[in-house]
PDB file of N, CA and C in Angstrom:
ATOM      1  N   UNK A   1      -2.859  15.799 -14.169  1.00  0.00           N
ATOM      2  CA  UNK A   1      -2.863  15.429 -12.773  1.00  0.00           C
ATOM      3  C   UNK A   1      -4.091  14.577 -12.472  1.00  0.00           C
ATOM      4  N   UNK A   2      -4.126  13.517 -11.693  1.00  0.00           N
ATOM      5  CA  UNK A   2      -5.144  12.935 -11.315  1.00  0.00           C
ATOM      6  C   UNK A   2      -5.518  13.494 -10.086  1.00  0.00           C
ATOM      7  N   UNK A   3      -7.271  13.171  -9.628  1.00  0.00           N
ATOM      8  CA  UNK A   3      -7.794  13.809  -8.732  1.00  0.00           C
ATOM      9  C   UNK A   3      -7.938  12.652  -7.903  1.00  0.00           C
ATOM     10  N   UNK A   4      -7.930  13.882  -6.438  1.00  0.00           N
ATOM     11  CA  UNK A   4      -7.670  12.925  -5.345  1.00  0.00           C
ATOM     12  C   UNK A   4      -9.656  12.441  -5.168  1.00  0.00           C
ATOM     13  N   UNK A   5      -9.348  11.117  -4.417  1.00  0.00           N
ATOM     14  CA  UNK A   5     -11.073  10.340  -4.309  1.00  0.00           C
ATOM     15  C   UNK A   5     -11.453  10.540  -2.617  1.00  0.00           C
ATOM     16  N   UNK A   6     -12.352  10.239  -2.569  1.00  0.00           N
ATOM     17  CA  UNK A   6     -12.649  10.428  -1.204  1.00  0.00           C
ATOM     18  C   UNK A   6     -12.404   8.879  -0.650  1.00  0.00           C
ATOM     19  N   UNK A   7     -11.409   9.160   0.691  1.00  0.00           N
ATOM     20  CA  UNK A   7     -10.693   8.052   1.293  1.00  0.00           C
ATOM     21  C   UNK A   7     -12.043   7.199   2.044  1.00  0.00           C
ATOM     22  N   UNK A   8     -12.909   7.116   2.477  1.00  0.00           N
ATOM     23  CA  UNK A   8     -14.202   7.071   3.300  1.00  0.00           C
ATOM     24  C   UNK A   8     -14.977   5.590   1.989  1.00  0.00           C
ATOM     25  N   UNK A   9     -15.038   6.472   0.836  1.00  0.00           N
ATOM     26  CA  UNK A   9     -15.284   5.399  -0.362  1.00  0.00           C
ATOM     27  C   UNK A   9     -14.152   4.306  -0.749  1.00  0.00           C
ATOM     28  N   UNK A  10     -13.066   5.027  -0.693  1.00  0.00           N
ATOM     29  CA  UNK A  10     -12.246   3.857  -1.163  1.00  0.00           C
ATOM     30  C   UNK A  10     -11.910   2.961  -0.522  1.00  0.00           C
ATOM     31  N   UNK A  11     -11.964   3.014   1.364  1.00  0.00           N
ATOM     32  CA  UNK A  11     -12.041   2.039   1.984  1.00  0.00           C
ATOM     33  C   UNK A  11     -12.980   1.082   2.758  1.00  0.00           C
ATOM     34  N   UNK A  12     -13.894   1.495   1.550  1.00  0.00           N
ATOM     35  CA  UNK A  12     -15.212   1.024   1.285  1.00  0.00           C
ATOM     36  C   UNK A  12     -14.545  -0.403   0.740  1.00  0.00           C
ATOM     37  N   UNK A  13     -13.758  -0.577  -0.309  1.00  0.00           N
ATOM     38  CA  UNK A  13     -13.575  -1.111  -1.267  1.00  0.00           C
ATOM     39  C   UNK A  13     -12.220  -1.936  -0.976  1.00  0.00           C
ATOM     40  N   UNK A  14     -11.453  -1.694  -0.006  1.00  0.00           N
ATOM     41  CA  UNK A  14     -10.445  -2.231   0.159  1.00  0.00           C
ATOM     42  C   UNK A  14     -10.630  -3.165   2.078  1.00  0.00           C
ATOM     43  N   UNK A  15     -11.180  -4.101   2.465  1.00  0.00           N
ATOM     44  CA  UNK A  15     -11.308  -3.862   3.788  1.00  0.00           C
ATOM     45  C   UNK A  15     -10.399  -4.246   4.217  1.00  0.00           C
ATOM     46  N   UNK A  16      -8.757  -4.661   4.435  1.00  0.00           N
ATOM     47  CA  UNK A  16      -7.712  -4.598   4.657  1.00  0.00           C
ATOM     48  C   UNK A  16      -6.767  -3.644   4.998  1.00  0.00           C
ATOM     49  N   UNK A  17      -7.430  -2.308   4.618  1.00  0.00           N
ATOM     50  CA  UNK A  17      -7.032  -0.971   4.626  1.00  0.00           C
ATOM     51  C   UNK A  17      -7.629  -0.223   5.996  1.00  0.00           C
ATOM     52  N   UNK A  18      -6.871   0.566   6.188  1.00  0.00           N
ATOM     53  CA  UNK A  18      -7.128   1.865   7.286  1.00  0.00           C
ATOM     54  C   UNK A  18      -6.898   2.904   6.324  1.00  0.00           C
ATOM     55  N   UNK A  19      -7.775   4.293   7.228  1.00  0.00           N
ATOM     56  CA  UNK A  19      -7.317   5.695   7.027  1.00  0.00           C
ATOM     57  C   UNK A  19      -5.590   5.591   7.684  1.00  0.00           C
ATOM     58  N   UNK A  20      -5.066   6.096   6.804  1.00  0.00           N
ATOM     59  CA  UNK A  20      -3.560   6.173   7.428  1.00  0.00           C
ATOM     60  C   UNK A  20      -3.558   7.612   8.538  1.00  0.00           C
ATOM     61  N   UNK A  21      -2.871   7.015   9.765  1.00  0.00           N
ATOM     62  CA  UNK A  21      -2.386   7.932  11.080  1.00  0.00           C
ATOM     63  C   UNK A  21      -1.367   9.301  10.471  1.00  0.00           C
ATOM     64  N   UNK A  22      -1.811   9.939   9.740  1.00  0.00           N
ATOM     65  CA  UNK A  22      -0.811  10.818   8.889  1.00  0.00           C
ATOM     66  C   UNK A  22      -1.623  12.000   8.622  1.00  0.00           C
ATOM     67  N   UNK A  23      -1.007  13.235   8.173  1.00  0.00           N
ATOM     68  CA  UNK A  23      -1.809  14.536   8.616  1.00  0.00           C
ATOM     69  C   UNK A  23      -2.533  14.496   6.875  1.00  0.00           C
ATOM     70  N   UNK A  24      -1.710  14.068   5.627  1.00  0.00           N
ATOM     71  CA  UNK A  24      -2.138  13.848   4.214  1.00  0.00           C
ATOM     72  C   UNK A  24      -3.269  12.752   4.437  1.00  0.00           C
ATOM     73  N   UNK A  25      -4.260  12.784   3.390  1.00  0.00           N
ATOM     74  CA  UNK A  25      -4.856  11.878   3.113  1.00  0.00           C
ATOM     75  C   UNK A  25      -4.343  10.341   2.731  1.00  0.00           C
ATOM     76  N   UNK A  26      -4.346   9.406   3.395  1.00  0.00           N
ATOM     77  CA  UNK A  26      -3.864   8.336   3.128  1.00  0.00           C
ATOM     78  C   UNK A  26      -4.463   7.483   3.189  1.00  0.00           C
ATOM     79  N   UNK A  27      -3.868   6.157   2.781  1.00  0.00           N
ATOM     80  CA  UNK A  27      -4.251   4.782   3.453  1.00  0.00           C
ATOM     81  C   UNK A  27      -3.052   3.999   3.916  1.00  0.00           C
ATOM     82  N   UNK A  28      -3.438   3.144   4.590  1.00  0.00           N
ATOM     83  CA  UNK A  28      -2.370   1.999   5.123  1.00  0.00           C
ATOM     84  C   UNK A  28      -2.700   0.623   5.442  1.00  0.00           C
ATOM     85  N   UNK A  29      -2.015  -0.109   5.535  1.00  0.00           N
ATOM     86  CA  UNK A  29      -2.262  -1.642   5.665  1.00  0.00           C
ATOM     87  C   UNK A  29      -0.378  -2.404   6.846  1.00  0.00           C
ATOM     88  N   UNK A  30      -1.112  -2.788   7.627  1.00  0.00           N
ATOM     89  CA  UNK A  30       0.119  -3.024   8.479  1.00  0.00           C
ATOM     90  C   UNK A  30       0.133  -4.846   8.167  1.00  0.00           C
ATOM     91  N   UNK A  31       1.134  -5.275   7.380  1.00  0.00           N
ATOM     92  CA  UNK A  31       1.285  -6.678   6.716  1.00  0.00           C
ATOM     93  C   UNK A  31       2.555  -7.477   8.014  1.00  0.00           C
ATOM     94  N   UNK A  32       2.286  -8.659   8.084  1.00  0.00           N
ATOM     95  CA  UNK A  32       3.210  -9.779   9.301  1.00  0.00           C
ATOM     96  C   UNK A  32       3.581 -11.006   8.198  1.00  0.00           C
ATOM     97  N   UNK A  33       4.336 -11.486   8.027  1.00  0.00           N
ATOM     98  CA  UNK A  33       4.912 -12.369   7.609  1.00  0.00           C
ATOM     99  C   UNK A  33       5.211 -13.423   8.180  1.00  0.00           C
ATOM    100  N   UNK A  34       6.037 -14.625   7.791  1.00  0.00           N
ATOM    101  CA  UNK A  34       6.719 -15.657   8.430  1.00  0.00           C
ATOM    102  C   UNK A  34       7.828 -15.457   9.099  1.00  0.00           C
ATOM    103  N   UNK A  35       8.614 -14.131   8.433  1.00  0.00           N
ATOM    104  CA  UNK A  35       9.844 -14.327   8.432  1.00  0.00           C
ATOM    105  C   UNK A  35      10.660 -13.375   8.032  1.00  0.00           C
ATOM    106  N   UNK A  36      11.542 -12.432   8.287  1.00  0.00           N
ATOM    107  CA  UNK A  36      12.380 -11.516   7.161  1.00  0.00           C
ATOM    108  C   UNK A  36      12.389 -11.513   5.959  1.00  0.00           C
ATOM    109  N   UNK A  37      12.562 -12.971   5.826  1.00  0.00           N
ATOM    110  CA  UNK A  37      12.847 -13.088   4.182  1.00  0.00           C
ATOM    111  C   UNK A  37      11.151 -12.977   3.381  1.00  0.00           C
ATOM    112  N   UNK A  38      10.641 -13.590   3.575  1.00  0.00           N
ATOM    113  CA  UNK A  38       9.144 -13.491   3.052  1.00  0.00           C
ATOM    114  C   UNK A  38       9.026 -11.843   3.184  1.00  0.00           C
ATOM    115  N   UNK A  39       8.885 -11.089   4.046  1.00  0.00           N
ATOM    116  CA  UNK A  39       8.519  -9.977   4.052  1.00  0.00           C
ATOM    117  C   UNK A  39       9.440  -9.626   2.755  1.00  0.00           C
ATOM    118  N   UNK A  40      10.739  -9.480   3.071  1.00  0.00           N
ATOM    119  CA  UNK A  40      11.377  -8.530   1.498  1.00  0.00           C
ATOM    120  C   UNK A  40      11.224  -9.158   0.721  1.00  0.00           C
ATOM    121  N   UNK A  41      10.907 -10.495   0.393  1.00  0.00           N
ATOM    122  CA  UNK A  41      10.202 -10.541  -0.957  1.00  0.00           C
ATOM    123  C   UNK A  41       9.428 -10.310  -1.578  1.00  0.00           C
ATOM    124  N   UNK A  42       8.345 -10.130  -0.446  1.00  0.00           N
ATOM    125  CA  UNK A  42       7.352  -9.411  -1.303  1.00  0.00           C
ATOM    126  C   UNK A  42       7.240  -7.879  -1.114  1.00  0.00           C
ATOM    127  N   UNK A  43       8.347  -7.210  -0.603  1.00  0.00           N
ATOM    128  CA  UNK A  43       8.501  -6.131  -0.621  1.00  0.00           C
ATOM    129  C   UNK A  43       8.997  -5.745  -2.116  1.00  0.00           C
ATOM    130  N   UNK A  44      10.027  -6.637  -2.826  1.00  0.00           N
ATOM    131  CA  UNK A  44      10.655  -6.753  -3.931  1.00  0.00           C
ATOM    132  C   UNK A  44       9.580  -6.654  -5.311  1.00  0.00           C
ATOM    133  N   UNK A  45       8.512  -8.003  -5.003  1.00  0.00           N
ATOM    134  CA  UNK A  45       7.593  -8.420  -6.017  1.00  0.00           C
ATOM    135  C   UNK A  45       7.087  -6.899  -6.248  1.00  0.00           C
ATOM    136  N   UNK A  46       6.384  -5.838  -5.143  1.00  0.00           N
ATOM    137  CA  UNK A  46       6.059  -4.542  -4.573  1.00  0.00           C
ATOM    138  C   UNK A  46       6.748  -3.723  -5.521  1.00  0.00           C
ATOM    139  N   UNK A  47       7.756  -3.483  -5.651  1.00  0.00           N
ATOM    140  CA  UNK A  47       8.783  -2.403  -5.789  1.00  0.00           C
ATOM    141  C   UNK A  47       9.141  -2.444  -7.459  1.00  0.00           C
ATOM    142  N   UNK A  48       9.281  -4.192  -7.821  1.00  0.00           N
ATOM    143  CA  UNK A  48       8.720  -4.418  -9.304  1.00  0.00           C
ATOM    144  C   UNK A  48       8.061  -3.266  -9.734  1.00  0.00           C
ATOM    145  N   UNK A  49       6.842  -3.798  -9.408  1.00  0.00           N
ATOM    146  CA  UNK A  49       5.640  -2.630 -10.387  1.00  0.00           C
ATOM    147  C   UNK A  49       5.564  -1.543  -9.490  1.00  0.00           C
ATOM    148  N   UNK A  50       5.751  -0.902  -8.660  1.00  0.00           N
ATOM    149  CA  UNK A  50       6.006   0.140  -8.238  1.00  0.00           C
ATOM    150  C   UNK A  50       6.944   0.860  -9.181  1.00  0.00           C
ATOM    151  N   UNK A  51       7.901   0.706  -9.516  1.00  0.00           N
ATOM    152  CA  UNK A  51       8.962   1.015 -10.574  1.00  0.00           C
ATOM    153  C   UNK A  51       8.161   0.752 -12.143  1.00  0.00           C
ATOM    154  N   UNK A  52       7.884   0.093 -12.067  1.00  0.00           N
ATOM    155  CA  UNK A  52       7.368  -0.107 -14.015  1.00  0.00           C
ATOM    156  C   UNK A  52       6.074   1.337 -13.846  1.00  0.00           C
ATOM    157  N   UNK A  53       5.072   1.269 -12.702  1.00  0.00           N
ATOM    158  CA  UNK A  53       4.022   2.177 -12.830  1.00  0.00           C
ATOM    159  C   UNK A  53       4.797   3.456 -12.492  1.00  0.00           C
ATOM    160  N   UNK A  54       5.540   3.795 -11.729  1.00  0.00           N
ATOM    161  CA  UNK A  54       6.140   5.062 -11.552  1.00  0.00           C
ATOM    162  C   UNK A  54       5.132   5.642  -9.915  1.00  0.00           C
ATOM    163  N   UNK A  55       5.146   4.417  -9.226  1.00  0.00           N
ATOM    164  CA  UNK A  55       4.153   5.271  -8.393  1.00  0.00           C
ATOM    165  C   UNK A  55       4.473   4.365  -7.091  1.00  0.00           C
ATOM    166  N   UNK A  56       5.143   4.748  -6.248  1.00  0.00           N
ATOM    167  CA  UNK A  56       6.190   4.007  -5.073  1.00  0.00           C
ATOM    168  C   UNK A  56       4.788   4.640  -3.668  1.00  0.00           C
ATOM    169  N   UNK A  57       5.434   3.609  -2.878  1.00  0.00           N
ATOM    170  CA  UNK A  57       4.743   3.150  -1.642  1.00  0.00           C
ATOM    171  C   UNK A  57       5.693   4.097  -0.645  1.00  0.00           C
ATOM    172  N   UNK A  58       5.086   4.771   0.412  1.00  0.00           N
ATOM    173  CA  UNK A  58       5.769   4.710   1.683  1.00  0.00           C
ATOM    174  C   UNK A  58       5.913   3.382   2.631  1.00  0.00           C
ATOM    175  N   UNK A  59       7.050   2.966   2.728  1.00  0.00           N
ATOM    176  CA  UNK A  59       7.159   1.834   4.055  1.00  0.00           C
ATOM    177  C   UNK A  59       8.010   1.898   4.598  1.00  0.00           C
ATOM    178  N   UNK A  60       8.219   0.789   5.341  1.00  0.00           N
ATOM    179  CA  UNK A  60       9.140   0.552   6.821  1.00  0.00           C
ATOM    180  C   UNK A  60       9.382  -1.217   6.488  1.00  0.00           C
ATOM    181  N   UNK A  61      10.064  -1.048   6.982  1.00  0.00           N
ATOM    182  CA  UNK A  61      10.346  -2.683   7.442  1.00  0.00           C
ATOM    183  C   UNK A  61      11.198  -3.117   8.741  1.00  0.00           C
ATOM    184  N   UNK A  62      10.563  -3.766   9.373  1.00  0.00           N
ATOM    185  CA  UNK A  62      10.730  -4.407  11.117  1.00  0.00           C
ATOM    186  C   UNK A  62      10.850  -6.106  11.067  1.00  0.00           C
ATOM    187  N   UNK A  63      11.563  -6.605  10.206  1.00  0.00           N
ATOM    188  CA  UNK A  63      12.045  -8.165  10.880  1.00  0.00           C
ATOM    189  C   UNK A  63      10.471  -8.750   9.888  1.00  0.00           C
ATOM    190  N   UNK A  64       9.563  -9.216  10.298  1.00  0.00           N
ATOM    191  CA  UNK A  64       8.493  -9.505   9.331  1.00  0.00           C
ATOM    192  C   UNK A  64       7.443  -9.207   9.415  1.00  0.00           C
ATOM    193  N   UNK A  65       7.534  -7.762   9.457  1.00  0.00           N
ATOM    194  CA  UNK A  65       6.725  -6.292   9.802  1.00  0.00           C
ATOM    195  C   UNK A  65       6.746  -5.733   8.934  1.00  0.00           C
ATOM    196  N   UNK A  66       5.708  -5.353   7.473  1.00  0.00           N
ATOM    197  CA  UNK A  66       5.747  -4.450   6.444  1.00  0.00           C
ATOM    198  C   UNK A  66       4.516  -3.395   6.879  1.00  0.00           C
ATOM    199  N   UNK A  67       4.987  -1.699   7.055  1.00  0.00           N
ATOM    200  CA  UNK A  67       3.925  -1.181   7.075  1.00  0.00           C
ATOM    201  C   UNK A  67       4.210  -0.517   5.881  1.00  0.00           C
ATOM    202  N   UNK A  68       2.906  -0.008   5.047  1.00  0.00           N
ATOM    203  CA  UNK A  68       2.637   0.604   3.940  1.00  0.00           C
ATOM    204  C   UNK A  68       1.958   1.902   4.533  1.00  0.00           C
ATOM    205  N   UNK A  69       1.769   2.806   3.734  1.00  0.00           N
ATOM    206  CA  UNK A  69       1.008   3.732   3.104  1.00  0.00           C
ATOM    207  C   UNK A  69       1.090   4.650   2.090  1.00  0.00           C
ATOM    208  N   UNK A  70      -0.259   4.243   1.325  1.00  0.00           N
ATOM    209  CA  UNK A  70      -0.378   5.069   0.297  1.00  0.00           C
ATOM    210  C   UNK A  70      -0.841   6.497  -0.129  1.00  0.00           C
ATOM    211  N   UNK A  71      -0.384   6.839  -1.015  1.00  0.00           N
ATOM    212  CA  UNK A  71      -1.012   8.234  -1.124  1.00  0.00           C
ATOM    213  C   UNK A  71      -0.217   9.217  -2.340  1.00  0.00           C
ATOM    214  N   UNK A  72      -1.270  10.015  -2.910  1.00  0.00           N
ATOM    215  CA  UNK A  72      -0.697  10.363  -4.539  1.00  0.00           C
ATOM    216  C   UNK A  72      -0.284  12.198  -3.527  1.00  0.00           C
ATOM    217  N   UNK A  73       1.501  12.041  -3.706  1.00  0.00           N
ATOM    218  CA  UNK A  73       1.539  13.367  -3.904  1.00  0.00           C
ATOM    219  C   UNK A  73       1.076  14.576  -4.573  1.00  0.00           C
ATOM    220  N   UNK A  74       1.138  14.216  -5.711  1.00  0.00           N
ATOM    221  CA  UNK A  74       0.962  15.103  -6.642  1.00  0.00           C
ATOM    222  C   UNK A  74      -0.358  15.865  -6.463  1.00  0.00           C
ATOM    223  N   UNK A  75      -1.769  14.449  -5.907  1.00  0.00           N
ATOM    224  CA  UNK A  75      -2.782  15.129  -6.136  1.00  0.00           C
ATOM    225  C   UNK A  75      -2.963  15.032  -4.476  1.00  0.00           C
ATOM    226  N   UNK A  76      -2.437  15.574  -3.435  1.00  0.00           N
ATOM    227  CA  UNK A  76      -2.824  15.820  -2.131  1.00  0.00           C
ATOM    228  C   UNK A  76      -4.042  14.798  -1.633  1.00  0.00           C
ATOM    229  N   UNK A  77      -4.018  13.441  -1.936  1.00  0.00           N
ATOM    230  CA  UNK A  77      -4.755  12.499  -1.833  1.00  0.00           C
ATOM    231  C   UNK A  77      -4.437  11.269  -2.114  1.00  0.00           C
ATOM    232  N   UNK A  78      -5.676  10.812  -1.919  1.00  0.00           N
ATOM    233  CA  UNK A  78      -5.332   8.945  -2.696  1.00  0.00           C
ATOM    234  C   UNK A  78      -6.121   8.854  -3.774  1.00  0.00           C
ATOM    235  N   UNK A  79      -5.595   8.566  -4.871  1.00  0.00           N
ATOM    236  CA  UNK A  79      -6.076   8.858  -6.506  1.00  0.00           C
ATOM    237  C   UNK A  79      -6.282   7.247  -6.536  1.00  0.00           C
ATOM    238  N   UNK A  80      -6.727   6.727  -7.978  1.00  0.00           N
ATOM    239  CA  UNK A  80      -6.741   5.579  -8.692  1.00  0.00           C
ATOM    240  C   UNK A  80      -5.479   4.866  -8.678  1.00  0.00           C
ATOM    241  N   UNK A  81      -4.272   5.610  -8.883  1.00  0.00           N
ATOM    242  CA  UNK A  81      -3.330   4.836  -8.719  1.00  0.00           C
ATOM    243  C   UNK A  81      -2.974   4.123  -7.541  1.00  0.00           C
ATOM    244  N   UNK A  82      -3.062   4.795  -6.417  1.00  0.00           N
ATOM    245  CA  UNK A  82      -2.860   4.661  -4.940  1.00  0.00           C
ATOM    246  C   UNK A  82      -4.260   2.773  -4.533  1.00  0.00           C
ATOM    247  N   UNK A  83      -5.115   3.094  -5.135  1.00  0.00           N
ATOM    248  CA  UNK A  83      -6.315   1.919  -5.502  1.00  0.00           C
ATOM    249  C   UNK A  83      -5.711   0.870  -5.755  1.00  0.00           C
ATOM    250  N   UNK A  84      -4.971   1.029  -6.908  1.00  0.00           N
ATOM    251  CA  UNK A  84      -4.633  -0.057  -8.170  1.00  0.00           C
ATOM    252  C   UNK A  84      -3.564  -0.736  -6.971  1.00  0.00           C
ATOM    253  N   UNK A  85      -2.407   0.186  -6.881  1.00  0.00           N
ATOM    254  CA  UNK A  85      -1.565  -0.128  -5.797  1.00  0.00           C
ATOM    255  C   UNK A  85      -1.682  -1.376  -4.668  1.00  0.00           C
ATOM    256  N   UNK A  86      -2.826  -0.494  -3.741  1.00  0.00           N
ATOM    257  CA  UNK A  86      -3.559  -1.335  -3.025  1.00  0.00           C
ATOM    258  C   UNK A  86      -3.733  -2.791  -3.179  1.00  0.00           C
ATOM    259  N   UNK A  87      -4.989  -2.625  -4.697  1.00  0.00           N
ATOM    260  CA  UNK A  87      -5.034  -4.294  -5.154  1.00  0.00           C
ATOM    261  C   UNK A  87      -3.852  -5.020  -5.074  1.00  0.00           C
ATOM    262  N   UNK A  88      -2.788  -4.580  -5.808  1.00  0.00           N
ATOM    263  CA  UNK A  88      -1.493  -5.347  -6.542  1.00  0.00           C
ATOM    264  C   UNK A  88      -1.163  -6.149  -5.359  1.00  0.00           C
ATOM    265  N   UNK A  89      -1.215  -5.505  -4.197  1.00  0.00           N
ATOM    266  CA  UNK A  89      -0.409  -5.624  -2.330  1.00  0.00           C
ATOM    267  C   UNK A  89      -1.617  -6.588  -2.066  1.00  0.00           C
ATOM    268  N   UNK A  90      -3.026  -6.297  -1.829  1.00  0.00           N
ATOM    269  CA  UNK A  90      -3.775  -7.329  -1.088  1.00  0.00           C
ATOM    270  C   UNK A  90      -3.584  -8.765  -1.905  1.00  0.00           C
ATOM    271  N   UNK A  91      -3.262  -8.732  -3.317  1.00  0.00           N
ATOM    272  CA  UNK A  91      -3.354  -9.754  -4.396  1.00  0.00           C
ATOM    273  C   UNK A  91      -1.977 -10.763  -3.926  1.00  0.00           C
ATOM    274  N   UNK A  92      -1.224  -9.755  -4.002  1.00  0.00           N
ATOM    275  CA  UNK A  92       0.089 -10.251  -3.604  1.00  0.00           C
ATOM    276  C   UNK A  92       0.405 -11.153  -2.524  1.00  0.00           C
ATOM    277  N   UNK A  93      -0.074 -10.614  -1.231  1.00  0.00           N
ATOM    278  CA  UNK A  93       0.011 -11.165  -0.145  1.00  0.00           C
ATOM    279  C   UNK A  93      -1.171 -12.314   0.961  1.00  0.00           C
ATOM    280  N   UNK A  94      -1.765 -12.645  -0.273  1.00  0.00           N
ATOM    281  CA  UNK A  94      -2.413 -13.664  -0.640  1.00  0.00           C
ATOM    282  C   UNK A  94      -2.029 -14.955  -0.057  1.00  0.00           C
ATOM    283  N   UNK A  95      -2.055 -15.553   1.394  1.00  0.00           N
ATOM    284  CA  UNK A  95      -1.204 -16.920   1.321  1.00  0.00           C
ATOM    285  C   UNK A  95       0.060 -17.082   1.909  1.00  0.00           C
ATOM    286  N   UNK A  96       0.359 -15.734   1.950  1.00  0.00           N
ATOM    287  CA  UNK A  96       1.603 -15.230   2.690  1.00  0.00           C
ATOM    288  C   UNK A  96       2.043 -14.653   4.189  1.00  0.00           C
ATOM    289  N   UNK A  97       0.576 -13.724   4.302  1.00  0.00           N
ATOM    290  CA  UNK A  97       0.757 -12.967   5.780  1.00  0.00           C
ATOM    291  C   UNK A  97       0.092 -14.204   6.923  1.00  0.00           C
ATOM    292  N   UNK A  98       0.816 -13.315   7.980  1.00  0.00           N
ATOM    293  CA  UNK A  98       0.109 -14.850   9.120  1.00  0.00           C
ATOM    294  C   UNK A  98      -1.442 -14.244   9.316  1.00  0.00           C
TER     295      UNK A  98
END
């Protein structure tokens, strides 16, 4: 099991990120797009390695409205993976959000 990190440090490290509005330890990032389609694509690019790592996102989607949040069940927190995650999404949406 991986151990959960303290959320306070890790969004130290991410400044795109919030403490997520949720009773679990989380994070979140509320992403705007151009357009429907831009949003599920990079919801898609997302869900890629979400699937290859084994470690899926909570979201929503609203027209070209992506909200995220992360957070490792397993370890009642936000672990390294939930981090890595993070990066993949700020990397991603690079050029893309308005």
């Amino acid at each position: 099991m991986t151990a959960a990190l303290d959320v306070t440090e890790v969004l130290a490290g991410l400044p795109d990120w919030r403490r997520a509005d949720d009773p679990r330890p989380a994070i979140a990032r509320t992403l705007r797009f151009a357009d429907f389609n831009a949003a599920f694509g990079f919801m898609t690019r997302v869900a890629l390695l979400a699937d290859k790592v084994d470690h899926h996102p909570e979201w929503s989607n609203v027209y070209n409205r992506v909200e995220v949040l992360l957070t490792t069940h397993d370890a009642d927190g936000v672990t390294e993976r939930d981090v890595a995650m993070a990066r993949f999404i700020d990397a991603a949406v690079k050029g893309l959000v308005e």
